[in-house]
Every structure is written in C-alpha cells, then in structure tokens.
PDB file of N, CA and C in Angstrom:
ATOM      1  N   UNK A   1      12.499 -30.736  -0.416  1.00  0.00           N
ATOM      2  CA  UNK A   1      12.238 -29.327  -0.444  1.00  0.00           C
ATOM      3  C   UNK A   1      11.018 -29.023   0.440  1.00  0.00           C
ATOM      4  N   UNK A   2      11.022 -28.121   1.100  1.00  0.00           N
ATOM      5  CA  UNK A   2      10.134 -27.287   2.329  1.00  0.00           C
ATOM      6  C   UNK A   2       9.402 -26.456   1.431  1.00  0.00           C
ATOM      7  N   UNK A   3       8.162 -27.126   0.922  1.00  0.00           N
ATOM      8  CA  UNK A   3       7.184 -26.036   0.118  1.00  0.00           C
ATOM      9  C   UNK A   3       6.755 -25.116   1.039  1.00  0.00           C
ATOM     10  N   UNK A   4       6.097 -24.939   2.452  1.00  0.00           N
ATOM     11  CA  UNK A   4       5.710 -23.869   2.930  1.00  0.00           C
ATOM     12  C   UNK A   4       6.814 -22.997   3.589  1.00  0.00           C
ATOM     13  N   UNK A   5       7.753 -23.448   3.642  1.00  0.00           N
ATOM     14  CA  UNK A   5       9.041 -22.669   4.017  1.00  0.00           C
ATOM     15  C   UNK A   5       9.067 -21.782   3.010  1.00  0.00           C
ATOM     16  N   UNK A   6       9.366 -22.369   1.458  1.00  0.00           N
ATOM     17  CA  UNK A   6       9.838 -21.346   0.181  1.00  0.00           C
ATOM     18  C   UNK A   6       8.739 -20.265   0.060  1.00  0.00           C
ATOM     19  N   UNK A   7       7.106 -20.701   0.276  1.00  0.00           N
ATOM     20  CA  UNK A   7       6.294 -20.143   0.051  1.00  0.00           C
ATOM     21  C   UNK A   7       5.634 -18.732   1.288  1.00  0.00           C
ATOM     22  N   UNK A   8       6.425 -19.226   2.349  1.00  0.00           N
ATOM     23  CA  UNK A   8       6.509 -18.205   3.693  1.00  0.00           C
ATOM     24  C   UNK A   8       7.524 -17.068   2.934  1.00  0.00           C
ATOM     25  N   UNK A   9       8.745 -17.493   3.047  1.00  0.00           N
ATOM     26  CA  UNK A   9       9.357 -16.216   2.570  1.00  0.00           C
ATOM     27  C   UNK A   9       9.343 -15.607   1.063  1.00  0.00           C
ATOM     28  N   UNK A  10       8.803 -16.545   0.214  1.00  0.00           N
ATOM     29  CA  UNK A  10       8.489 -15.738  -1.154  1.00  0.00           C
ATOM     30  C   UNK A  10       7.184 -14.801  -0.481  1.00  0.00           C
ATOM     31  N   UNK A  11       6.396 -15.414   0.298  1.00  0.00           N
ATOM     32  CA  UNK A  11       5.288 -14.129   0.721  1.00  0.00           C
ATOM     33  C   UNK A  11       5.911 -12.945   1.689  1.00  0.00           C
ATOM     34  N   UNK A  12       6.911 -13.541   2.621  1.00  0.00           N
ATOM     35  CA  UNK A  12       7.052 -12.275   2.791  1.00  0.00           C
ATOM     36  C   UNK A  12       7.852 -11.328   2.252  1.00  0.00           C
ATOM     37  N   UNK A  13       8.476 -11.440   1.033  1.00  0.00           N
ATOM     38  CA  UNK A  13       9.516 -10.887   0.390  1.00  0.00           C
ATOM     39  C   UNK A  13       8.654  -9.930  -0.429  1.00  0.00           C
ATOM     40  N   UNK A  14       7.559 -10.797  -0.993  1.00  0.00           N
ATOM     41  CA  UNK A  14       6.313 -10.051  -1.784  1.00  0.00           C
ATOM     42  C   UNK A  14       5.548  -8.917  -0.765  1.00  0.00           C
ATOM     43  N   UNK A  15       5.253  -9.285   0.104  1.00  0.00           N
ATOM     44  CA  UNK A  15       4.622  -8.172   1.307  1.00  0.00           C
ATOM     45  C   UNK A  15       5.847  -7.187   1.082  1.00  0.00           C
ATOM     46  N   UNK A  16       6.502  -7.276   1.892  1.00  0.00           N
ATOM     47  CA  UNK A  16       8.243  -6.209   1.963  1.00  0.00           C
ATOM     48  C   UNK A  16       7.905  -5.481   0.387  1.00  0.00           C
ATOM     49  N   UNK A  17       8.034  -6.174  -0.762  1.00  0.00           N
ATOM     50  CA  UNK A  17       8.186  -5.215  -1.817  1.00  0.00           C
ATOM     51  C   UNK A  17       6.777  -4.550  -2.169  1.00  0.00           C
ATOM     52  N   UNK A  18       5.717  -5.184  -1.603  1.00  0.00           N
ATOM     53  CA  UNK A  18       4.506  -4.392  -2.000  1.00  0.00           C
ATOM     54  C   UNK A  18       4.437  -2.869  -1.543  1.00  0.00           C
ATOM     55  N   UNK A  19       4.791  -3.281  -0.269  1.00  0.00           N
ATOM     56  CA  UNK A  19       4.399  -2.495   1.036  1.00  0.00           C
ATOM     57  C   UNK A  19       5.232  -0.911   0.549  1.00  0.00           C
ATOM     58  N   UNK A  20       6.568  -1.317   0.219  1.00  0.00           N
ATOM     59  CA  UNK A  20       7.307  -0.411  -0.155  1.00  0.00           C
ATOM     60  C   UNK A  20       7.030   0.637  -1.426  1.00  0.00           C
ATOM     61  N   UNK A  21       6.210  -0.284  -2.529  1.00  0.00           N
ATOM     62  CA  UNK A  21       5.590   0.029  -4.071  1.00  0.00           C
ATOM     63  C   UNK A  21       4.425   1.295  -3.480  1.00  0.00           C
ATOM     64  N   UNK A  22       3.721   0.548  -2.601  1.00  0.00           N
ATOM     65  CA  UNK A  22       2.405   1.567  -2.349  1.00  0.00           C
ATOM     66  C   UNK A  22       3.340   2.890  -1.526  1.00  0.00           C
ATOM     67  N   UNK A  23       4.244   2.479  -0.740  1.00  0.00           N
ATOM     68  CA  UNK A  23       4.142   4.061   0.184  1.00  0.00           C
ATOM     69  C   UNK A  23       5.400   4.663  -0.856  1.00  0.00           C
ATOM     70  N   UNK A  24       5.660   4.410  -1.868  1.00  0.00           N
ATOM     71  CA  UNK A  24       6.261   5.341  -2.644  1.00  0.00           C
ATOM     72  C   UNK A  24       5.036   6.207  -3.207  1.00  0.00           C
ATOM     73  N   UNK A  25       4.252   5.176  -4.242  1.00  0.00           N
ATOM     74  CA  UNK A  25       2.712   5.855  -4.978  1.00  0.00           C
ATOM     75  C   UNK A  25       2.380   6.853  -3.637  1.00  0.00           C
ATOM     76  N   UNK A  26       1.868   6.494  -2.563  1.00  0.00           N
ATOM     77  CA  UNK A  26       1.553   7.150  -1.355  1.00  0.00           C
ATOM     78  C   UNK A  26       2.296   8.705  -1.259  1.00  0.00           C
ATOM     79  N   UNK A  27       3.441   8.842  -1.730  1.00  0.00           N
ATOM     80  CA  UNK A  27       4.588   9.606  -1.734  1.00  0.00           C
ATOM     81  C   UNK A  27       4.293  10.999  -2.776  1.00  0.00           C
ATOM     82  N   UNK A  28       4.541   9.908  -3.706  1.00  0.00           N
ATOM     83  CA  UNK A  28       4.320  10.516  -5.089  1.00  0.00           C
ATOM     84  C   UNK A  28       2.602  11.552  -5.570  1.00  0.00           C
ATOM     85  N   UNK A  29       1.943  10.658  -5.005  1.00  0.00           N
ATOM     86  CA  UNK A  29       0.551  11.110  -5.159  1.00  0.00           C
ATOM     87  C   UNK A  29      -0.064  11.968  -4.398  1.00  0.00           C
ATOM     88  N   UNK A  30       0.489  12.229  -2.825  1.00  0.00           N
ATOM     89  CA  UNK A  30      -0.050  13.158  -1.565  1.00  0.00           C
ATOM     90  C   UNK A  30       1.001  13.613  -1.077  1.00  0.00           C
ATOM     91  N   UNK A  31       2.318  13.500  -0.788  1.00  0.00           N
ATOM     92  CA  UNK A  31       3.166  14.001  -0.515  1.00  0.00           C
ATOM     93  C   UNK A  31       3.737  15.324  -1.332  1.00  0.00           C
ATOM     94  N   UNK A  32       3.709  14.835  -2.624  1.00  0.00           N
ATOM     95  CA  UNK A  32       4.616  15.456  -3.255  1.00  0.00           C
ATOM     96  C   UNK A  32       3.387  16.969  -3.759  1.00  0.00           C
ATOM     97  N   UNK A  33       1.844  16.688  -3.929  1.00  0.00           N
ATOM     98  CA  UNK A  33       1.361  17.725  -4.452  1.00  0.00           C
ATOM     99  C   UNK A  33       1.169  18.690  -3.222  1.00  0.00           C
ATOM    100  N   UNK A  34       0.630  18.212  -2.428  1.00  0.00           N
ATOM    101  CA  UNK A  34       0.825  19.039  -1.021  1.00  0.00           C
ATOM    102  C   UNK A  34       1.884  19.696  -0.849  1.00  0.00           C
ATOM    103  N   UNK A  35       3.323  19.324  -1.347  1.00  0.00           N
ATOM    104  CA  UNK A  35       4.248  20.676  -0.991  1.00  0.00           C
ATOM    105  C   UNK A  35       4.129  21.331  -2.191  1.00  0.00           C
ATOM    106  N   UNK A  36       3.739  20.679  -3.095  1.00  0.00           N
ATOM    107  CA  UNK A  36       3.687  21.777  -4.630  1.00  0.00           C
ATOM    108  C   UNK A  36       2.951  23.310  -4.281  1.00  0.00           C
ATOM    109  N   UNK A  37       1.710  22.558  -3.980  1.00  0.00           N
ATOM    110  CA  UNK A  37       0.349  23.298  -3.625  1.00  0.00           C
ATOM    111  C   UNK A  37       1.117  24.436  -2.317  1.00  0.00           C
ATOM    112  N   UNK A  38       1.318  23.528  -1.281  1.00  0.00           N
ATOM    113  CA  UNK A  38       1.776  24.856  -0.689  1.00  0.00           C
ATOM    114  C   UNK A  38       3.175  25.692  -0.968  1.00  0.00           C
ATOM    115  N   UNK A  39       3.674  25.524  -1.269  1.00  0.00           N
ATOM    116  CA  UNK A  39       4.760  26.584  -2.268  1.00  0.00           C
ATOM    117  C   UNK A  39       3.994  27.771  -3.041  1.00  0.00           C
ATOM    118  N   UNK A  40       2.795  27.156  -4.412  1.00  0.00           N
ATOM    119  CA  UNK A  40       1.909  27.874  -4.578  1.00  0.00           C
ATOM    120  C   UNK A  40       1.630  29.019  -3.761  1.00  0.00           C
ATOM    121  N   UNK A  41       0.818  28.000  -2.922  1.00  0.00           N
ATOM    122  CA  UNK A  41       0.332  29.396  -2.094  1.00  0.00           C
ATOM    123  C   UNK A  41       1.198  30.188  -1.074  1.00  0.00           C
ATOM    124  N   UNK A  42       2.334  29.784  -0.716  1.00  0.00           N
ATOM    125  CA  UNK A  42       3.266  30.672  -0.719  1.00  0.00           C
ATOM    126  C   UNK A  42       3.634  31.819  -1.566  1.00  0.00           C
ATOM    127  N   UNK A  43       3.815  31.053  -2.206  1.00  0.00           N
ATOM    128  CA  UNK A  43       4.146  32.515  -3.850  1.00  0.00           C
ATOM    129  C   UNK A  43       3.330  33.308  -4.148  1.00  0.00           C
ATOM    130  N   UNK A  44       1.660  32.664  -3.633  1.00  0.00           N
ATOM    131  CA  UNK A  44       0.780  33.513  -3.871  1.00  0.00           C
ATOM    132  C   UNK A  44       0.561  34.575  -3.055  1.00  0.00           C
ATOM    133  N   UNK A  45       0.739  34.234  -1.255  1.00  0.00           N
ATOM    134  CA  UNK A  45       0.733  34.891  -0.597  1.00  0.00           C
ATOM    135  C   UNK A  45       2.338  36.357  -0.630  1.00  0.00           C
ATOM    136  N   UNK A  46       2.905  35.842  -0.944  1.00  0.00           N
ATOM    137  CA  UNK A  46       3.848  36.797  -1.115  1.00  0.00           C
ATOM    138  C   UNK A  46       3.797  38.056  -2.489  1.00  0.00           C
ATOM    139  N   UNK A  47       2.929  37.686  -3.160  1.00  0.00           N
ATOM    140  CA  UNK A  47       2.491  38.571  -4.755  1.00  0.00           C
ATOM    141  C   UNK A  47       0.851  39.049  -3.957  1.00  0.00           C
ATOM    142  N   UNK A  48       0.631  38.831  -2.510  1.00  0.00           N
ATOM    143  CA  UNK A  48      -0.653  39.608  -2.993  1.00  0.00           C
ATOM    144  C   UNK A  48      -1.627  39.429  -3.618  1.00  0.00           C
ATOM    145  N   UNK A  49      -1.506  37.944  -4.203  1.00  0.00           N
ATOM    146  CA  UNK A  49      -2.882  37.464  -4.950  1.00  0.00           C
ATOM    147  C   UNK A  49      -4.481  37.563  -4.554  1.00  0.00           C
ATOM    148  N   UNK A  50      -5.362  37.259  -4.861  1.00  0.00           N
ATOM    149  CA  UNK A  50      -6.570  37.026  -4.516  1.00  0.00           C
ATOM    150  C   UNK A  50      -7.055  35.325  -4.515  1.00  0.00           C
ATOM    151  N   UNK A  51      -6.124  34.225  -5.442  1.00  0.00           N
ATOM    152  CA  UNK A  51      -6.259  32.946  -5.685  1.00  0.00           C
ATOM    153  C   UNK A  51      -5.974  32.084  -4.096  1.00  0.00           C
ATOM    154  N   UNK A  52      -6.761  31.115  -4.081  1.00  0.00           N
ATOM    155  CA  UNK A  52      -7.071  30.204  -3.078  1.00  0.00           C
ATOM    156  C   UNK A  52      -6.253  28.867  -3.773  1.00  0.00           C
ATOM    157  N   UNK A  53      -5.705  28.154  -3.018  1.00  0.00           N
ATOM    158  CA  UNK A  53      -5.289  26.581  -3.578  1.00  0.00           C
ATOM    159  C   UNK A  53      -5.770  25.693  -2.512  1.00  0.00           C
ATOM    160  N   UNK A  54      -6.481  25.108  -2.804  1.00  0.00           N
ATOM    161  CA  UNK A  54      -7.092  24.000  -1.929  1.00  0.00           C
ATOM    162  C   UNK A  54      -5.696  23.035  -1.765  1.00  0.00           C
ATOM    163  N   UNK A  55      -5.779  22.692  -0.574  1.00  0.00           N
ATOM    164  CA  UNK A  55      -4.736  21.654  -0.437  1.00  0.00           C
ATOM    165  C   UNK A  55      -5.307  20.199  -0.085  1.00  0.00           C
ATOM    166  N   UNK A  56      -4.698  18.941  -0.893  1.00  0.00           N
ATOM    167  CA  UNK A  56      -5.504  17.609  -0.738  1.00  0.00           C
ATOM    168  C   UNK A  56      -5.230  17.310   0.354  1.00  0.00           C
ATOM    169  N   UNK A  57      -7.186  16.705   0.604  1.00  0.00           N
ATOM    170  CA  UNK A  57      -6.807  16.312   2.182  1.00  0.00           C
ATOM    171  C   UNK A  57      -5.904  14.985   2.287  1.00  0.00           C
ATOM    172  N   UNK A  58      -5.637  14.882   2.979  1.00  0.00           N
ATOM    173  CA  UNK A  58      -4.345  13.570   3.200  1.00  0.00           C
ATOM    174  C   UNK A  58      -4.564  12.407   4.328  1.00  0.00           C
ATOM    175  N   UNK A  59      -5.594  12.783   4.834  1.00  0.00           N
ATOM    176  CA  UNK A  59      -6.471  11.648   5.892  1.00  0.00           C
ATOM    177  C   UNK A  59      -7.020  10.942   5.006  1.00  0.00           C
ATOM    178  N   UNK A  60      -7.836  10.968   4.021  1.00  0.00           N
ATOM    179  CA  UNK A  60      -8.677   9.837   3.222  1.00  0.00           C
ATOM    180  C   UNK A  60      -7.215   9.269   2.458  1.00  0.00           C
ATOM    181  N   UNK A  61      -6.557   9.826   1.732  1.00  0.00           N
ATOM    182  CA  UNK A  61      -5.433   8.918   0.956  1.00  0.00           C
ATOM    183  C   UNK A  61      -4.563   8.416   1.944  1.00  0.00           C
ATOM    184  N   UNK A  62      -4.000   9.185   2.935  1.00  0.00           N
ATOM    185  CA  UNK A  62      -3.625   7.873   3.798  1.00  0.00           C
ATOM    186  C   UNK A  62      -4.331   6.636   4.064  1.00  0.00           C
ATOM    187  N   UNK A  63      -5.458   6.853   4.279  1.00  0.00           N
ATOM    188  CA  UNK A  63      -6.273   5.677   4.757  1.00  0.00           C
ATOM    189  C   UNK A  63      -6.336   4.945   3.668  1.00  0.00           C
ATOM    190  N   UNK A  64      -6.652   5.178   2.296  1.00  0.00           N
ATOM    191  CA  UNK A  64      -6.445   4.433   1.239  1.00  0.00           C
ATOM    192  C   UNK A  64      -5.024   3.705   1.259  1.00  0.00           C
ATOM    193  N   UNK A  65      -4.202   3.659   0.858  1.00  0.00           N
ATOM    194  CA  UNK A  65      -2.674   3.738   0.465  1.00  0.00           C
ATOM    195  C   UNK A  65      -2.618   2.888   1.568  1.00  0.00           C
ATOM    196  N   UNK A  66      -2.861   3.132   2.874  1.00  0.00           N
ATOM    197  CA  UNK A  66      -2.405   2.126   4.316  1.00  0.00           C
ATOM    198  C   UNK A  66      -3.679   0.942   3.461  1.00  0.00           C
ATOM    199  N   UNK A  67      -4.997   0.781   3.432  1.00  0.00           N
ATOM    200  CA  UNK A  67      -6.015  -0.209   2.813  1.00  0.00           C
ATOM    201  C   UNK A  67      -5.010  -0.998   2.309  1.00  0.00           C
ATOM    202  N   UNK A  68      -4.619  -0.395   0.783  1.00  0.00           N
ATOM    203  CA  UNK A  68      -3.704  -0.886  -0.133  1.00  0.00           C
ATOM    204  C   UNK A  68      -2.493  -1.466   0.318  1.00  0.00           C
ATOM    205  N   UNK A  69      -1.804  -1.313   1.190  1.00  0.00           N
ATOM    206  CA  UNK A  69      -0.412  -1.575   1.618  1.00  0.00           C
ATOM    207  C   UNK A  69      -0.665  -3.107   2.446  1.00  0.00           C
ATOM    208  N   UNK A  70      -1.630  -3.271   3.032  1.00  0.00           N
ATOM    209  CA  UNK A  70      -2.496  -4.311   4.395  1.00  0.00           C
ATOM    210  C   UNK A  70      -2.993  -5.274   3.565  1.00  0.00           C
ATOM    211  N   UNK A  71      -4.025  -4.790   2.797  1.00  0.00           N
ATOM    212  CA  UNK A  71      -5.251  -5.783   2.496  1.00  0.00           C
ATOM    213  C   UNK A  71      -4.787  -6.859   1.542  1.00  0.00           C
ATOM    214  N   UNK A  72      -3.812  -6.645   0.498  1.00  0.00           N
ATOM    215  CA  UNK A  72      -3.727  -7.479  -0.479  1.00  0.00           C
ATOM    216  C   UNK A  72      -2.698  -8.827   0.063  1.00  0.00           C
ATOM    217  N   UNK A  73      -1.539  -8.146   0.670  1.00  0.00           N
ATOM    218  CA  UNK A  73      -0.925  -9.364   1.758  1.00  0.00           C
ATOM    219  C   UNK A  73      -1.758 -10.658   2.503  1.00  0.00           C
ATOM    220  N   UNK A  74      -2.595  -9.627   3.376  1.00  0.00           N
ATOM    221  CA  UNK A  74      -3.284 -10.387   4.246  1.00  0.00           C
ATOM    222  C   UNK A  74      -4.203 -11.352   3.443  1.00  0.00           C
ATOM    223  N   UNK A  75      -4.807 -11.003   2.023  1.00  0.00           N
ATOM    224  CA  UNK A  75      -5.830 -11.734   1.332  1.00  0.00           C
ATOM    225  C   UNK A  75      -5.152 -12.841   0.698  1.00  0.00           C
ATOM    226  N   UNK A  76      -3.699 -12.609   0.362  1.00  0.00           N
ATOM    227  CA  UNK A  76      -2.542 -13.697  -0.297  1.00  0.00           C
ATOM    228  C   UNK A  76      -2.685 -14.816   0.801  1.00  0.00           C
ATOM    229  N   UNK A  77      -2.378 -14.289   1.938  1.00  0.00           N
ATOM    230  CA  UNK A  77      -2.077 -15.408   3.223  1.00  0.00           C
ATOM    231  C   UNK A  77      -3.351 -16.413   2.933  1.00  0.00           C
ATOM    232  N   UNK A  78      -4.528 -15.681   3.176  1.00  0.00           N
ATOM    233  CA  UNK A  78      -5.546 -16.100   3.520  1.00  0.00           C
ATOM    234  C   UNK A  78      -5.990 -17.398   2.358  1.00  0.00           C
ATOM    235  N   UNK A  79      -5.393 -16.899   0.975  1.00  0.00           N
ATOM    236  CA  UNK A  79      -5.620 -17.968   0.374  1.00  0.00           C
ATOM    237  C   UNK A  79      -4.801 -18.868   0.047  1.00  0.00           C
ATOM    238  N   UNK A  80      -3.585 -19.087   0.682  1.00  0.00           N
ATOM    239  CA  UNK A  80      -2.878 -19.699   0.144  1.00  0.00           C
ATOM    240  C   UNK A  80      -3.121 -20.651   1.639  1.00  0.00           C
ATOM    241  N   UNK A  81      -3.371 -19.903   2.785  1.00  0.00           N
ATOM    242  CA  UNK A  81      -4.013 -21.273   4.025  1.00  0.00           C
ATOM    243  C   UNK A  81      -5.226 -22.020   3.029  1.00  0.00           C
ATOM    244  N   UNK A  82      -6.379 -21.071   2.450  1.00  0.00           N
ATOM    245  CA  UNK A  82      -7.289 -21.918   1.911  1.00  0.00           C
ATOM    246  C   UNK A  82      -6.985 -23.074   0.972  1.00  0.00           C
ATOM    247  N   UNK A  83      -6.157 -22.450   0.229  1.00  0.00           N
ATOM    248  CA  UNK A  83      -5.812 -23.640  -0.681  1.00  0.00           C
ATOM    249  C   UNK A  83      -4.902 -24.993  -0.259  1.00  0.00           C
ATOM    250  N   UNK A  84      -4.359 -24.760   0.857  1.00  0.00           N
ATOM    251  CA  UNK A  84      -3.395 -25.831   1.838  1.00  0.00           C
ATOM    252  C   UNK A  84      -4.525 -26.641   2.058  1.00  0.00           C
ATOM    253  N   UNK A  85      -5.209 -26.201   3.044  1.00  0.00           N
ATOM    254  CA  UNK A  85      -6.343 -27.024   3.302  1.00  0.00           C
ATOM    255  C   UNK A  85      -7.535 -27.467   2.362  1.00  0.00           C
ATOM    256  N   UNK A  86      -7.393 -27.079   1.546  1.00  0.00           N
ATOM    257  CA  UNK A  86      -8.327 -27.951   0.059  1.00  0.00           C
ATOM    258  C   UNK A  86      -7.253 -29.137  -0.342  1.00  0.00           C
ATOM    259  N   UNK A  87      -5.989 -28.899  -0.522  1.00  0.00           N
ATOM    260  CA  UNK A  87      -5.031 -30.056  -0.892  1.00  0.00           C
ATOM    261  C   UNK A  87      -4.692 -30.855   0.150  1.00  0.00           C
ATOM    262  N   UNK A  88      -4.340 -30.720   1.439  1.00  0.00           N
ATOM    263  CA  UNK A  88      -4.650 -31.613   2.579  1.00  0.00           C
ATOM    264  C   UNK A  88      -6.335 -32.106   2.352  1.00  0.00           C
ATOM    265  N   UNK A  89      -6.767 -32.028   2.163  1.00  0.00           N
ATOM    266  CA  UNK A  89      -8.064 -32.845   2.030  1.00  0.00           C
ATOM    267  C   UNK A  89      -7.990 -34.162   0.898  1.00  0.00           C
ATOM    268  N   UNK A  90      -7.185 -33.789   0.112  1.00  0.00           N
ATOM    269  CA  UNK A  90      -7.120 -34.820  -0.896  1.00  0.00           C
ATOM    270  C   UNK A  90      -5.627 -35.833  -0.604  1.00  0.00           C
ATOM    271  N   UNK A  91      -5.173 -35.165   0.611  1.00  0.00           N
ATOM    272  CA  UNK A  91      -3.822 -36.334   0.798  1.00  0.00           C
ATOM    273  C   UNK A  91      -4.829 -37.669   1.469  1.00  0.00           C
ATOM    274  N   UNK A  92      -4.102 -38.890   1.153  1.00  0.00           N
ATOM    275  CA  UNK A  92      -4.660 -39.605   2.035  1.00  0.00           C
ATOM    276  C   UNK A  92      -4.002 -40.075   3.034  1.00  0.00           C
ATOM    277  N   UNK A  93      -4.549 -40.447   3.724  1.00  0.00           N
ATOM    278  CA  UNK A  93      -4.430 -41.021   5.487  1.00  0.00           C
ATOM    279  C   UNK A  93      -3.809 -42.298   5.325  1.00  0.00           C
ATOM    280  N   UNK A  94      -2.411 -42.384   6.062  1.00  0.00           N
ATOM    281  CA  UNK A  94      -2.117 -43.657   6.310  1.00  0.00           C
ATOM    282  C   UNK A  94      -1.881 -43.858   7.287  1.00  0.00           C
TER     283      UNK A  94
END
C-alpha cells in the first residue's frame, strides 16, 4: 500500500470538500443578507420611508471566508510534510 498516495488524495478530497463548506457559509452569511437588505431598501424606497439599511460590507468577509477556504489546507499539507520528515528520521539507513 502507497501511504502518501492514499494520504495525497484523502487531502485533496478534504481540501475539495472544505473549500466548498466555506463558500457555501460565504454564501449564506454575505450573499444572502445583502440581497435581503437590499430588497429592504427597495421596499423602503418605494413607501417613501425615512429608514437607512446599512448594507454589509463584503470586502472584509470575502477576505475572511477566502483566509478560511486557503489557510487550513495549506497548514494540513504543511504538517503532514512535517511529520514525514520526523518519521523518516527514525527509519534507519541501510
């Protein structure tokens, strides 16, 4: 059995489903109130209101959500090279 073979594509199968988990949340969390919000103020503007709706900015949560989508992959890789090379240290040399 090919341990870093199984362990390449269990990571990237895990990346693929992460990646997908966050830009739904991403979806759900900035996408979806932003059209709420502006509908709002649609409705508001059409009644003549005096009410303001701030709309969330969506540059900082993108940038979050992309953080989130990147960083935790890349930190998996990173330790699972570290830990290769802590256990290659203990193979011995023949």
């Amino acid at each position: 059995m090919n341990w870093r073979r199984g362990f390449l594509r269990l990571w990237i199968v895990f990346t693929a489903v992460w990646i997908v988990l966050i830009a739904w949340l991403a979806y759900q969390n900035v996408v979806v109130p932003r059209q709420i919000e502006a509908s709002r103020a649609a409705c508001v503007a059409a009644h003549q209101c005096d009410i303001n709706f701030d709309l969330i900015p969506w540059q900082t949560e993108a940038e979050r959500y992309l953080a989130w989508a990147i960083l935790p992959p890349i930190g998996l890789m990173a330790l699972w090279f570290v830990a290769s090379w802590i256990v290659a240290g203990f193979v011995r040399a023949t």
